[in-house]
PDB file of N, CA and C in Angstrom:
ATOM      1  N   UNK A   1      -4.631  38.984   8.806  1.00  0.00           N
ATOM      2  CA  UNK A   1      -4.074  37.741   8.321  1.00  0.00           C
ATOM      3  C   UNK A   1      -4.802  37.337   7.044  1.00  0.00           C
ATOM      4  N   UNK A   2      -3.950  36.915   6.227  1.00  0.00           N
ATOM      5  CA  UNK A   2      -4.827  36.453   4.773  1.00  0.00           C
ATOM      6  C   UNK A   2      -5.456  35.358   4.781  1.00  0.00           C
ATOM      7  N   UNK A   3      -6.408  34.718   4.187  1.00  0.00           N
ATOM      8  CA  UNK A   3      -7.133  33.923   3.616  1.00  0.00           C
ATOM      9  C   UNK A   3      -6.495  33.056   2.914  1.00  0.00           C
ATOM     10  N   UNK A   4      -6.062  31.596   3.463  1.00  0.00           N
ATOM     11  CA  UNK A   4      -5.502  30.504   2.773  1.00  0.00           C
ATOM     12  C   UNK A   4      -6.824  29.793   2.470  1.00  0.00           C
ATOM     13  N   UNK A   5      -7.044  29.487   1.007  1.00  0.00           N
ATOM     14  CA  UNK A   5      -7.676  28.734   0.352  1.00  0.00           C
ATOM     15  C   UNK A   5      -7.242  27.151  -0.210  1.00  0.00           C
ATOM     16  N   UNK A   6      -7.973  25.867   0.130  1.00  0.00           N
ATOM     17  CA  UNK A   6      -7.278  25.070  -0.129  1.00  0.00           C
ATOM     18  C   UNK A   6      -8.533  24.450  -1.145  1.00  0.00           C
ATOM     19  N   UNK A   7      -7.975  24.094  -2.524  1.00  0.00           N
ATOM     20  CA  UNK A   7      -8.900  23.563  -3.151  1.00  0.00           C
ATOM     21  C   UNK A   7      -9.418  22.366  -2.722  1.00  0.00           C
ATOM     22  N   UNK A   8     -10.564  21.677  -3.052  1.00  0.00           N
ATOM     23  CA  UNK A   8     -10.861  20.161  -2.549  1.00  0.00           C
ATOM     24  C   UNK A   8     -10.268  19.455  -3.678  1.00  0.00           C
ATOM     25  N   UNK A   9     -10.392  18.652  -3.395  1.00  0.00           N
ATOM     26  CA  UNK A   9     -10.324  17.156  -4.695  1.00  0.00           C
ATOM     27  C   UNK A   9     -11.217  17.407  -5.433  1.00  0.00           C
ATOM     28  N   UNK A  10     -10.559  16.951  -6.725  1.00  0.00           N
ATOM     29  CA  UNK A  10     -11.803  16.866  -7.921  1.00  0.00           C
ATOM     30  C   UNK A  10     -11.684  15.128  -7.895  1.00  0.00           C
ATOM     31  N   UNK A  11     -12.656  14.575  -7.219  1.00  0.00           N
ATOM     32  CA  UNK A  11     -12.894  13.134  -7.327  1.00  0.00           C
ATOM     33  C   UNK A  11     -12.990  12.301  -8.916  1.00  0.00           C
ATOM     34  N   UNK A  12     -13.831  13.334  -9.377  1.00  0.00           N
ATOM     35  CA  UNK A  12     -14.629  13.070 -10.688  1.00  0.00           C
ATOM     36  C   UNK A  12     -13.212  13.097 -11.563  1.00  0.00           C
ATOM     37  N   UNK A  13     -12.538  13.752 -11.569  1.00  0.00           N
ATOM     38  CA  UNK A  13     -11.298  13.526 -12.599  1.00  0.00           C
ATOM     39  C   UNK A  13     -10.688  12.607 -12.252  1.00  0.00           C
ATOM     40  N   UNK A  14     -10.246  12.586 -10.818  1.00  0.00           N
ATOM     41  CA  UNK A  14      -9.418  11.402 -10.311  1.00  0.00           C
ATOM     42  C   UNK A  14      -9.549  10.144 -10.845  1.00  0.00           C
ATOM     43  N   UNK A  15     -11.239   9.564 -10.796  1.00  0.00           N
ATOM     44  CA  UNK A  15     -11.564   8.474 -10.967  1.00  0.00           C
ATOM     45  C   UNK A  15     -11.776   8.348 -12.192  1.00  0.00           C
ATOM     46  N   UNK A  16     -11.527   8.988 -12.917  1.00  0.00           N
ATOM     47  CA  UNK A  16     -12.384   8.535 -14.057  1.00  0.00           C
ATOM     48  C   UNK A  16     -11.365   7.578 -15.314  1.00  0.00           C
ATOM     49  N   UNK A  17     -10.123   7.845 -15.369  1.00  0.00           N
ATOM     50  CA  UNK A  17      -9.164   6.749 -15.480  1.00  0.00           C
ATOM     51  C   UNK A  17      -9.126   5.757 -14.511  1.00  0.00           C
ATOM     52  N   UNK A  18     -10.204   5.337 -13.709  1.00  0.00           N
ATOM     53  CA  UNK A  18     -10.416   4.225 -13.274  1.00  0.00           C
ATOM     54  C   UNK A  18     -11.628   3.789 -13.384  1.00  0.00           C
ATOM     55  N   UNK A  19     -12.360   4.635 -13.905  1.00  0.00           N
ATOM     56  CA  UNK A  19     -14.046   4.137 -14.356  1.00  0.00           C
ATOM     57  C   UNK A  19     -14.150   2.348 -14.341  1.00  0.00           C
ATOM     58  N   UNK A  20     -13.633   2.502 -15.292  1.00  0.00           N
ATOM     59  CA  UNK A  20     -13.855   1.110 -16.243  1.00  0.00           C
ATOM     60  C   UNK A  20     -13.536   0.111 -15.108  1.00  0.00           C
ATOM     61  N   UNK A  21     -12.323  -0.024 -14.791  1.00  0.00           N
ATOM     62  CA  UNK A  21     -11.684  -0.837 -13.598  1.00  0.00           C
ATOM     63  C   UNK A  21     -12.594  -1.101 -12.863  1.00  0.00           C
ATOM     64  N   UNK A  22     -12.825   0.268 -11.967  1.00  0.00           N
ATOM     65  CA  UNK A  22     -13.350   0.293 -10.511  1.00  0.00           C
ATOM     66  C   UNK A  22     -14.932  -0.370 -11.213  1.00  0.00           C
ATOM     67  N   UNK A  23     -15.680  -0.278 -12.582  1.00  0.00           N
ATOM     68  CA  UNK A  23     -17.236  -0.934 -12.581  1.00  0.00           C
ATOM     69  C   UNK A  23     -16.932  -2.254 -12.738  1.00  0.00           C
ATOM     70  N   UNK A  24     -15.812  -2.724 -13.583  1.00  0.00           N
ATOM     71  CA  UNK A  24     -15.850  -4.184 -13.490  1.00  0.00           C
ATOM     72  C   UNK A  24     -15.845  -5.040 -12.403  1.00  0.00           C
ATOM     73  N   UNK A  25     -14.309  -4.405 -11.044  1.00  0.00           N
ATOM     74  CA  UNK A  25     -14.467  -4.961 -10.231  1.00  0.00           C
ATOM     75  C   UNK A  25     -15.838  -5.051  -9.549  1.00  0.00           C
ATOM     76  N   UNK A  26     -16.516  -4.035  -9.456  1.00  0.00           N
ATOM     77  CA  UNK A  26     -18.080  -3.838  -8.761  1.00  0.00           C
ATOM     78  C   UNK A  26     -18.728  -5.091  -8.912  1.00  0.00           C
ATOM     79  N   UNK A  27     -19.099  -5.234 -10.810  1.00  0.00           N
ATOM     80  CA  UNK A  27     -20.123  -6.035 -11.311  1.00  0.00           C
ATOM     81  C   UNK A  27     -19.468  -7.602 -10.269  1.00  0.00           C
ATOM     82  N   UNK A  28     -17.878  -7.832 -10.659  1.00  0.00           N
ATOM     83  CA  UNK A  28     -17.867  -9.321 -10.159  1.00  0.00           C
ATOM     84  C   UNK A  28     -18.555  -9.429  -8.761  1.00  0.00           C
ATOM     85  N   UNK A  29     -18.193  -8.491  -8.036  1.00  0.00           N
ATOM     86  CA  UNK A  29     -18.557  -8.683  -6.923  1.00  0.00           C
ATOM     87  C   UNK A  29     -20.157  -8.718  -6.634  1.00  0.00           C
ATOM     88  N   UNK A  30     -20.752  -7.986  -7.155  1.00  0.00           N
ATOM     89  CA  UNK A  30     -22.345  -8.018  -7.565  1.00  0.00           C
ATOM     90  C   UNK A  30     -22.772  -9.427  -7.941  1.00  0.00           C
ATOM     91  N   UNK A  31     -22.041  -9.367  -9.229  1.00  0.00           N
ATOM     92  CA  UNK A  31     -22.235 -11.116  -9.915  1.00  0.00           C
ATOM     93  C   UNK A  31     -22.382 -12.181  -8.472  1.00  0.00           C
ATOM     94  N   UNK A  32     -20.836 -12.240  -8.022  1.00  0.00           N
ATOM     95  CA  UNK A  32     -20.721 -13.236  -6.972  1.00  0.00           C
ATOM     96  C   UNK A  32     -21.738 -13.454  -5.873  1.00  0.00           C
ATOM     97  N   UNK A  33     -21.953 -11.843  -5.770  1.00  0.00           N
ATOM     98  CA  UNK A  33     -22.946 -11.956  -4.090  1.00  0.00           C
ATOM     99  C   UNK A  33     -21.714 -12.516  -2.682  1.00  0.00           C
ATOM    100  N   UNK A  34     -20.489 -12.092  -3.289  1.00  0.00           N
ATOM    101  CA  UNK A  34     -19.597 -12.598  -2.306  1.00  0.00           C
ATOM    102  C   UNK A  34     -19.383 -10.876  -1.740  1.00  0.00           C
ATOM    103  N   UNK A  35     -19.803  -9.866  -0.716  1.00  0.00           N
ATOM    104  CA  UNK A  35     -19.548  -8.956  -0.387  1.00  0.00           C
ATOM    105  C   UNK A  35     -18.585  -8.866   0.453  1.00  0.00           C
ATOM    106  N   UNK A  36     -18.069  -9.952   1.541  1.00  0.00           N
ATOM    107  CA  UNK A  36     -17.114 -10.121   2.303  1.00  0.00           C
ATOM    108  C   UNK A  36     -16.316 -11.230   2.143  1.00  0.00           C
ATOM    109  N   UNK A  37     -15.436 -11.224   2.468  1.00  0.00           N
ATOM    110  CA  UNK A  37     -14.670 -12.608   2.686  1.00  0.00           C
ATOM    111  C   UNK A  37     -14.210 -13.715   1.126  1.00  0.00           C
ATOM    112  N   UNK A  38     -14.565 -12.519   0.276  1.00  0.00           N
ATOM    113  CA  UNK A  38     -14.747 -13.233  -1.207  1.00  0.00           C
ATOM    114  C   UNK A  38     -13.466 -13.154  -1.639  1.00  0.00           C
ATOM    115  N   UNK A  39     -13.170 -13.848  -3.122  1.00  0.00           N
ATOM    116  CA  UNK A  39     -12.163 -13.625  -3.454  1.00  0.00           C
ATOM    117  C   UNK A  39     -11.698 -12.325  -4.123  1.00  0.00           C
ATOM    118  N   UNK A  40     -12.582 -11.314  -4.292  1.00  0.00           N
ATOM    119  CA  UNK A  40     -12.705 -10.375  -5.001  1.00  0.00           C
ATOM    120  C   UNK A  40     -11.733  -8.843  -3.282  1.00  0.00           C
ATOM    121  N   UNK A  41     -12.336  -9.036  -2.454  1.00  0.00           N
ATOM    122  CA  UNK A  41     -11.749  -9.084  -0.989  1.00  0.00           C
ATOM    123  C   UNK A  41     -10.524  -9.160  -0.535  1.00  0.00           C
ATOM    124  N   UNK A  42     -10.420 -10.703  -0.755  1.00  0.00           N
ATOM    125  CA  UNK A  42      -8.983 -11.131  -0.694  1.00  0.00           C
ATOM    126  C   UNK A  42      -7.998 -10.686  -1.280  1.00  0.00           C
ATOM    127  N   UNK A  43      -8.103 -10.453  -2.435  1.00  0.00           N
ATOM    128  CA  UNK A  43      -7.550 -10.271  -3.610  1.00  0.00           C
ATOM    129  C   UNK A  43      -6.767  -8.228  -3.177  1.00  0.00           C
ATOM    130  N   UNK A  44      -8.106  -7.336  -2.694  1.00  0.00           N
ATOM    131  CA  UNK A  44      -7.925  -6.260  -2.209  1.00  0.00           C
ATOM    132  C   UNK A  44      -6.949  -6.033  -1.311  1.00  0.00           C
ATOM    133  N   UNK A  45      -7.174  -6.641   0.013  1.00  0.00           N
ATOM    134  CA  UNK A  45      -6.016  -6.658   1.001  1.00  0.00           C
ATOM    135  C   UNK A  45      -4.992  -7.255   0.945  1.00  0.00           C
ATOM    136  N   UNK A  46      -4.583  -7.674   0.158  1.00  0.00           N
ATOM    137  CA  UNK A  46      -2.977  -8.220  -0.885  1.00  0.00           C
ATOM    138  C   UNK A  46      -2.536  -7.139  -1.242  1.00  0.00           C
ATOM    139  N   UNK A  47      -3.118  -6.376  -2.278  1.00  0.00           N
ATOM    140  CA  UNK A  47      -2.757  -5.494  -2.646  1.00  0.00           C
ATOM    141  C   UNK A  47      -2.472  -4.427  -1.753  1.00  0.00           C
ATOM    142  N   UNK A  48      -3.344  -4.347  -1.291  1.00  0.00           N
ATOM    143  CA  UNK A  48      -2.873  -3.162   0.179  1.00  0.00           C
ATOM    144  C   UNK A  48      -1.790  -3.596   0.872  1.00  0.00           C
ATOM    145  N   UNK A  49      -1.745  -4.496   1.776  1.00  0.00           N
ATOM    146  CA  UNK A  49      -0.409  -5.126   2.143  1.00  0.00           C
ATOM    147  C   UNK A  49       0.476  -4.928   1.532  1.00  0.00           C
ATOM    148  N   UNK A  50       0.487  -5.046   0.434  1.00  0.00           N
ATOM    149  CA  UNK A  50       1.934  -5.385  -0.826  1.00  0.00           C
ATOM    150  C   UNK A  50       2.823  -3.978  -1.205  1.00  0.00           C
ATOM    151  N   UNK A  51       1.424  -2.339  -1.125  1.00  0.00           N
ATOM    152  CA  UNK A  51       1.734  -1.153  -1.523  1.00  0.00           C
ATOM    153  C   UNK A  51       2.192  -1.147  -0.303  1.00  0.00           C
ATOM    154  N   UNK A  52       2.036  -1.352   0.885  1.00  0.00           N
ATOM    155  CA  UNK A  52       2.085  -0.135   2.172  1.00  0.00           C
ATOM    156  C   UNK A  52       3.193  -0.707   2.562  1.00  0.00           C
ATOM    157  N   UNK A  53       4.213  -0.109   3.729  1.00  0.00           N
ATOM    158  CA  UNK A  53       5.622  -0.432   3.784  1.00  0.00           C
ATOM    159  C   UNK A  53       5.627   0.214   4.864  1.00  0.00           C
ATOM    160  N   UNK A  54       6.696   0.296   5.623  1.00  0.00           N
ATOM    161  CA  UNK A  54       7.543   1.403   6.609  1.00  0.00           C
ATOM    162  C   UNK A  54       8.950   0.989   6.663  1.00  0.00           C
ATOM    163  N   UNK A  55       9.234   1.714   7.420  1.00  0.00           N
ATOM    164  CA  UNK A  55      10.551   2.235   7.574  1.00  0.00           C
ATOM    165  C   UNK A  55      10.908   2.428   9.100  1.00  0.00           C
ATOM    166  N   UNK A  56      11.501   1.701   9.384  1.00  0.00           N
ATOM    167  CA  UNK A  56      12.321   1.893  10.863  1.00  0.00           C
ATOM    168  C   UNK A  56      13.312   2.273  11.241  1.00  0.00           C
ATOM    169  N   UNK A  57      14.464   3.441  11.834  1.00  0.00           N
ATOM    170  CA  UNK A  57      15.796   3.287  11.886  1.00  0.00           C
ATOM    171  C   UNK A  57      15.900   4.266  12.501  1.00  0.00           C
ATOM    172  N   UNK A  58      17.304   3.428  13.626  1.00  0.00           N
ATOM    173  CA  UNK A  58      17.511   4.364  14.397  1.00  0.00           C
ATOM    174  C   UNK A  58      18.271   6.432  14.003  1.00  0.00           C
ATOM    175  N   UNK A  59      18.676   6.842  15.068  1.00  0.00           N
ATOM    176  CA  UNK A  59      18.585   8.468  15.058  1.00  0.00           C
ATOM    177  C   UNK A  59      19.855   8.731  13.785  1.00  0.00           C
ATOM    178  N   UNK A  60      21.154   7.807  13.928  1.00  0.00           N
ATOM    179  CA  UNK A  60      21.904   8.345  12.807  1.00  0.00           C
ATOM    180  C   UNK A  60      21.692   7.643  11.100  1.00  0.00           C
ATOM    181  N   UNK A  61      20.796   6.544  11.253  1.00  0.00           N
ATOM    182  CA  UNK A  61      20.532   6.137  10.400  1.00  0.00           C
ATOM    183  C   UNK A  61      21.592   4.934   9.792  1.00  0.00           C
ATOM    184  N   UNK A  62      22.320   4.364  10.804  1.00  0.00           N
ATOM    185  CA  UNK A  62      22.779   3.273  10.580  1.00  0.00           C
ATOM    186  C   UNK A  62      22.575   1.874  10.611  1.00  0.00           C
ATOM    187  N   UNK A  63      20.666   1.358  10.889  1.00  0.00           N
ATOM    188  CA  UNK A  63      20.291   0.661  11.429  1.00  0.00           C
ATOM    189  C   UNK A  63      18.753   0.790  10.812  1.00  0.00           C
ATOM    190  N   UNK A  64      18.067   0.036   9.547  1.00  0.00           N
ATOM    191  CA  UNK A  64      17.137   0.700   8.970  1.00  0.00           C
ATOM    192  C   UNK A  64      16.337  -0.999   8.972  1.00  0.00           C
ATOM    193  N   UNK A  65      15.336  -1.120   9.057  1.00  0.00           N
ATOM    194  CA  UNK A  65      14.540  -1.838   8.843  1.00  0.00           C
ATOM    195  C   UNK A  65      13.102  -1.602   7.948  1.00  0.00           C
ATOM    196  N   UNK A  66      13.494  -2.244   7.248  1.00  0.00           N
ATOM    197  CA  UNK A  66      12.456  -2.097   5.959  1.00  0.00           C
ATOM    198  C   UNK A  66      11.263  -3.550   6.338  1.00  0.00           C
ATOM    199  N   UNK A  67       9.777  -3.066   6.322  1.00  0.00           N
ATOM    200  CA  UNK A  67       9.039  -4.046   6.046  1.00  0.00           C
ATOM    201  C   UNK A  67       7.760  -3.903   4.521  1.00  0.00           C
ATOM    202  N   UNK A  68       7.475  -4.794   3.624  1.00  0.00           N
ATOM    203  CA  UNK A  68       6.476  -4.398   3.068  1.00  0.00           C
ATOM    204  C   UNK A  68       5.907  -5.551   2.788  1.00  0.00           C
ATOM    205  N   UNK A  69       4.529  -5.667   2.672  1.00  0.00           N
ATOM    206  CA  UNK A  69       3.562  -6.720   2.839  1.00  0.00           C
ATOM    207  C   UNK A  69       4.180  -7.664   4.014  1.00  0.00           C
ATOM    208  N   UNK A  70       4.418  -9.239   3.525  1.00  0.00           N
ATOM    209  CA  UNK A  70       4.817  -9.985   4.310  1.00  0.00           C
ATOM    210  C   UNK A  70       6.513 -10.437   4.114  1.00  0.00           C
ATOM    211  N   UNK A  71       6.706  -9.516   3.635  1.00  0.00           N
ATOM    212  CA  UNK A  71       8.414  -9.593   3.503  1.00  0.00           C
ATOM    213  C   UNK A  71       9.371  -8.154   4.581  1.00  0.00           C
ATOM    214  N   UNK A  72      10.534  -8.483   4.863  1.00  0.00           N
ATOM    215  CA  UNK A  72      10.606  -7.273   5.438  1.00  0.00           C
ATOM    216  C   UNK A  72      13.241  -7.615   5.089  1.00  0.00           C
ATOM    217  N   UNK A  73      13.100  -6.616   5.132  1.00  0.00           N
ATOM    218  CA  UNK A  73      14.808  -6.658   5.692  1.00  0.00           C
ATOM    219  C   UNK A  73      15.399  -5.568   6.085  1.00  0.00           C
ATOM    220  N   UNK A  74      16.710  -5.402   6.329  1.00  0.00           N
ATOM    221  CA  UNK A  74      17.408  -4.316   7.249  1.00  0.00           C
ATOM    222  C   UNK A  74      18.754  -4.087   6.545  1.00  0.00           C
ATOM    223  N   UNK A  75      19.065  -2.794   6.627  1.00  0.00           N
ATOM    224  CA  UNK A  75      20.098  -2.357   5.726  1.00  0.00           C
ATOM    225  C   UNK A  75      21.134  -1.849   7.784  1.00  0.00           C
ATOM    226  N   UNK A  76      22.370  -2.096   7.492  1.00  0.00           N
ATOM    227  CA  UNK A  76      23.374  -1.907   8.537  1.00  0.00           C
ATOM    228  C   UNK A  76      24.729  -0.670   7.747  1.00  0.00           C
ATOM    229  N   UNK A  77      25.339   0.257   8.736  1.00  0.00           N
ATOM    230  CA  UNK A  77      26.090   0.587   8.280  1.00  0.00           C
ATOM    231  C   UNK A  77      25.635   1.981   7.281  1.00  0.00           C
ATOM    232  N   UNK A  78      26.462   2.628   7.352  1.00  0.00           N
ATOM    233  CA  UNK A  78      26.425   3.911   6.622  1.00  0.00           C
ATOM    234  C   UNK A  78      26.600   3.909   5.159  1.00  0.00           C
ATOM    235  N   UNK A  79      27.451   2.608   4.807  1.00  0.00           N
ATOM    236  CA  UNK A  79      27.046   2.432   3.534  1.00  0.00           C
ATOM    237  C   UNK A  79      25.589   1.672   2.898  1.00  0.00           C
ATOM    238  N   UNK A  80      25.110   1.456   4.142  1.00  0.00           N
ATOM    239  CA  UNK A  80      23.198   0.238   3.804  1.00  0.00           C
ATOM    240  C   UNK A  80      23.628  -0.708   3.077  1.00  0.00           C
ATOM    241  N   UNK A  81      24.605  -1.599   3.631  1.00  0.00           N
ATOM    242  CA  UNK A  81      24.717  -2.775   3.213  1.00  0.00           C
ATOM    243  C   UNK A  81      23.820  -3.690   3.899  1.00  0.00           C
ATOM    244  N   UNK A  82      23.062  -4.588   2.789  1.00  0.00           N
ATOM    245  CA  UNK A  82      21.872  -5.283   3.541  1.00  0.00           C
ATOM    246  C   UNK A  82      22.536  -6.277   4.013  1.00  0.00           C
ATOM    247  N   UNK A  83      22.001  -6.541   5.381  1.00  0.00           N
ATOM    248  CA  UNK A  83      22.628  -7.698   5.996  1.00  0.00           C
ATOM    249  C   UNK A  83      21.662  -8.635   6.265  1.00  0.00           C
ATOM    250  N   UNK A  84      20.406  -8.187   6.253  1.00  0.00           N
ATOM    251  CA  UNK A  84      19.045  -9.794   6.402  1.00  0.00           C
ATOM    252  C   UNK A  84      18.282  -9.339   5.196  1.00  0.00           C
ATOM    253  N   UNK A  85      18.174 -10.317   4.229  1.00  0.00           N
ATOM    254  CA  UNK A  85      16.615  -9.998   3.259  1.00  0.00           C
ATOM    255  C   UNK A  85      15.746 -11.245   3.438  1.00  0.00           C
ATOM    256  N   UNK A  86      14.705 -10.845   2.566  1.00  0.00           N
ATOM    257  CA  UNK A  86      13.976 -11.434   2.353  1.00  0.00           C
ATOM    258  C   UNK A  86      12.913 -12.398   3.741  1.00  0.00           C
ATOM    259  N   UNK A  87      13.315 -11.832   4.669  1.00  0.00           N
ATOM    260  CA  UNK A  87      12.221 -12.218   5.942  1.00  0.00           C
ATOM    261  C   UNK A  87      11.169 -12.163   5.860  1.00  0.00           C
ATOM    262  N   UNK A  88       9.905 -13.630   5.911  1.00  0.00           N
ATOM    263  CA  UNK A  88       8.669 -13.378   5.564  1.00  0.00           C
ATOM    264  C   UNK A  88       8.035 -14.295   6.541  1.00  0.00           C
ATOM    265  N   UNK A  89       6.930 -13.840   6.409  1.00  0.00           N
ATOM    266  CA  UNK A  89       6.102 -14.298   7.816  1.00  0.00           C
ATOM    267  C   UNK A  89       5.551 -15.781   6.951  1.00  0.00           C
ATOM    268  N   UNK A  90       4.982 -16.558   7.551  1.00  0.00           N
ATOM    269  CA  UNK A  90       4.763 -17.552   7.376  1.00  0.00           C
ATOM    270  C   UNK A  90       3.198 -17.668   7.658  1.00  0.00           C
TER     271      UNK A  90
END
């Protein structure tokens, strides 16, 4: 059997169009001395919330529920005509 090789990540390239970014955010947070619960924090898990999403729907796909951050809606029908938007948690 052959030898599958999987390269690693090159971190160092990855980040480095984020150098700048990723030290500023650092320093505020340094500056602040706010390590948890800060606004620098807050500000993070927004953003996470806001990227991450799913997808729900049943087996033929006529029945789809979309959520992302604190908004979410549902597409009905084979053509995905939305029938609820904009549902948000409170």
């Amino acid at each position: 059997m052959a030898e599958i090789r999987v390269p690693q990540i090159d971190l160092k390239r990855q980040h480095a169009a984020l150098r700048a970014e990723l030290l500023e955010a650092t320093e505020r947070v340094l500056t602040s001395a706010w390590f948890i619960m800060g606004p620098e924090g807050r500000a993070l898990e927004e953003e996470l919330a806001a990227a991450s999403g799913a997808r729900y729907a049943n087996k033929d796909e006529t029945f789809v529920f979309w959520n992302k951050g604190d908004t979410a809606f549902v597409t009905e029908g084979k053509d995905g005509k939305e029938t609820y938007s904009g549902c948000a948690t409170k």
